[in-house]
C-alpha atoms as a PDB file:
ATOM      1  CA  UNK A   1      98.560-101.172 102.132  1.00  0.00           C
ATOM      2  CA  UNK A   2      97.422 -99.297 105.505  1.00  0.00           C
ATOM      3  CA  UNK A   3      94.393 -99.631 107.190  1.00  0.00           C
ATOM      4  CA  UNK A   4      92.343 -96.685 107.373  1.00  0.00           C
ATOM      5  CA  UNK A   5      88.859 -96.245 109.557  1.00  0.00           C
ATOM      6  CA  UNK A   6      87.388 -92.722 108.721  1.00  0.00           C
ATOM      7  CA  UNK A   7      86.180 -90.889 112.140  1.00  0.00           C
ATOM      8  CA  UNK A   8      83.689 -89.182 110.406  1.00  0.00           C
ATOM      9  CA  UNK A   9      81.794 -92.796 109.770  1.00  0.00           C
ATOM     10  CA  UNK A  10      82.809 -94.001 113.050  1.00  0.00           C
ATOM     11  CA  UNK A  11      80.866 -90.964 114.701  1.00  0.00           C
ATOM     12  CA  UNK A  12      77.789 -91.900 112.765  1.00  0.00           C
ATOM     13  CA  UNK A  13      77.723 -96.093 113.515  1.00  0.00           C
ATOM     14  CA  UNK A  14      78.857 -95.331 117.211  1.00  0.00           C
ATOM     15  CA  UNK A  15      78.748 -91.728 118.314  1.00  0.00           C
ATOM     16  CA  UNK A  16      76.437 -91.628 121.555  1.00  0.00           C
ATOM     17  CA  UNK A  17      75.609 -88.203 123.574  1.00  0.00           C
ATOM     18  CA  UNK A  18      77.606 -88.221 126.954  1.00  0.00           C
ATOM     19  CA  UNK A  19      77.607 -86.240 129.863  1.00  0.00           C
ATOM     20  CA  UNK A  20      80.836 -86.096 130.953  1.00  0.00           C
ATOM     21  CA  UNK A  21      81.651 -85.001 134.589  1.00  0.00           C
ATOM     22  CA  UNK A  22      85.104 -83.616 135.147  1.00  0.00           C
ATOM     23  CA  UNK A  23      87.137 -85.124 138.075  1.00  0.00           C
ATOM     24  CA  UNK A  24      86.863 -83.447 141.261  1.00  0.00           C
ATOM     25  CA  UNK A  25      89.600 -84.049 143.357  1.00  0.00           C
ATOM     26  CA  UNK A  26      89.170 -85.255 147.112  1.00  0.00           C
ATOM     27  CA  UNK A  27      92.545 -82.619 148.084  1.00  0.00           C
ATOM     28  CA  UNK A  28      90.642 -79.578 146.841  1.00  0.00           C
ATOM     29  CA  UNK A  29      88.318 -79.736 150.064  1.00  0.00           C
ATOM     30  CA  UNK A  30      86.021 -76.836 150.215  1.00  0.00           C
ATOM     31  CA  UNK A  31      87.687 -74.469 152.091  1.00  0.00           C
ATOM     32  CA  UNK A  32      86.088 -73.514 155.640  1.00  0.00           C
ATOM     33  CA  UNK A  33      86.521 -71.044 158.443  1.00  0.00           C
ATOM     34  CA  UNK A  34      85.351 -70.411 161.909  1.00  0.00           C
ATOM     35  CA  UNK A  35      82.595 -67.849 163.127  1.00  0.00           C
ATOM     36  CA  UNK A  36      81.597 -68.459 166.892  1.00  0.00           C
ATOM     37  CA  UNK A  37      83.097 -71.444 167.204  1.00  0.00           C
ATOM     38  CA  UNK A  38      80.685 -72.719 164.507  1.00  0.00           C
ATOM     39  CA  UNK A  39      82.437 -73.986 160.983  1.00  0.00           C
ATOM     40  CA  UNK A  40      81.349 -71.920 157.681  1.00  0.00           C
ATOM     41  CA  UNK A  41      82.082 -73.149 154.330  1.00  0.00           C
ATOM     42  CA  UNK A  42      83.484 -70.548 152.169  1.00  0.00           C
ATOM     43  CA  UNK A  43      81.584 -70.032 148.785  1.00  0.00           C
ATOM     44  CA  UNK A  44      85.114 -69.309 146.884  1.00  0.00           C
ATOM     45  CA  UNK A  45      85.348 -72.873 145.179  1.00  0.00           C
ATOM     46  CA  UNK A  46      84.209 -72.800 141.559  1.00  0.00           C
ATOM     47  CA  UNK A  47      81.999 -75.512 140.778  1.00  0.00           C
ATOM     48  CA  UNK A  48      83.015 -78.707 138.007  1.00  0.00           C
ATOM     49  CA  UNK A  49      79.829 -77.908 135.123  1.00  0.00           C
ATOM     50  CA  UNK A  50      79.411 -81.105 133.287  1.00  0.00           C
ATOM     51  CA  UNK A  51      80.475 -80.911 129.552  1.00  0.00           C
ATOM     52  CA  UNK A  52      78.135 -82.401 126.530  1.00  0.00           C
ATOM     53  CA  UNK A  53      79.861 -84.608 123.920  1.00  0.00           C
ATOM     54  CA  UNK A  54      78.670 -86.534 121.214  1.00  0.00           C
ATOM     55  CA  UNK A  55      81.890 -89.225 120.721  1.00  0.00           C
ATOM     56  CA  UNK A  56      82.113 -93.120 119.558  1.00  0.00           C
ATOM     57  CA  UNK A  57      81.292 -95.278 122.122  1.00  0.00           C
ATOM     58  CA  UNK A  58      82.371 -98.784 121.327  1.00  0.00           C
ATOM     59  CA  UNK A  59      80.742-102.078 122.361  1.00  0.00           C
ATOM     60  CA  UNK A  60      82.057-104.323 124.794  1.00  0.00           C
ATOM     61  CA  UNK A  61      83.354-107.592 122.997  1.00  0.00           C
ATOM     62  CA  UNK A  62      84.113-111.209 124.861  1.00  0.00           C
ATOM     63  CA  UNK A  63      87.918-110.021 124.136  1.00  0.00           C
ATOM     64  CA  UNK A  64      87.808-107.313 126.191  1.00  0.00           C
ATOM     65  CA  UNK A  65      88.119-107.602 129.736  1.00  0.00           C
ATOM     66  CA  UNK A  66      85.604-106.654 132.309  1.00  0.00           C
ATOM     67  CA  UNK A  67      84.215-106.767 136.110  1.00  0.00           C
ATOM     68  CA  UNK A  68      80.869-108.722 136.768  1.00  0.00           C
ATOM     69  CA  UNK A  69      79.113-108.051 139.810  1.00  0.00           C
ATOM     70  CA  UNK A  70      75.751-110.536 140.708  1.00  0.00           C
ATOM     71  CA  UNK A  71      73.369-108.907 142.381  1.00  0.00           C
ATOM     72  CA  UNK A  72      69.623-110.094 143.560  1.00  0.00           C
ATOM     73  CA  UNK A  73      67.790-108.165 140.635  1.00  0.00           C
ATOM     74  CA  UNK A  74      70.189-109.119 137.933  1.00  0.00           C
ATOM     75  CA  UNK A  75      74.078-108.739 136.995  1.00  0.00           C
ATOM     76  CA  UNK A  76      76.399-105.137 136.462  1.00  0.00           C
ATOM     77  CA  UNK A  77      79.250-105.527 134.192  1.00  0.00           C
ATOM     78  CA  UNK A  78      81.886-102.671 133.869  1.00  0.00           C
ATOM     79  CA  UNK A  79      84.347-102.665 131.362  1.00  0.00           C
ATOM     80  CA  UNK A  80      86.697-100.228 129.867  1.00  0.00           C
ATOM     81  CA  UNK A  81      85.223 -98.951 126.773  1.00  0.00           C
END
């Protein structure tokens, strides 16, 4: 016998609406040139648009494992979702 989850009900007990932000890569500078002596950034470089989703986010579980950072106001735990 297999085990089967259907996405459709995972999307409704765990679907969340995320911005997602697309990774912009620290070697794709924006491109510059020189006018006078003074340093112009060129316009060229087409801008990352954040993309909506709607997707299952699960909870974090004592199995999983995460970072825990202490700070004065409280604690920030990251984890890999």
């Amino acid at each position: 016998m297999s085990f089967y989850i259907p996405f459709a009900d995972m999307l409704d007990s765990f679907g969340v609406d995320l911005t997602v932000y697309p990774y912009d890569s620290p070697a794709k500078k924006a491109h510059f040139h020189y006018v006078g002596g003074v340093r112009v950034e060129d316009d060229d470089a087409p801008k990352v648009q954040p993309e909506q989703r709607y997707e299952p986010v699960v909870p974090n579980n004592a199995q999983n494992s995460f970072m825990a950072q202490f700070y004065t106001g409280g604690e920030m735990a990251q984890a890999d979702l």
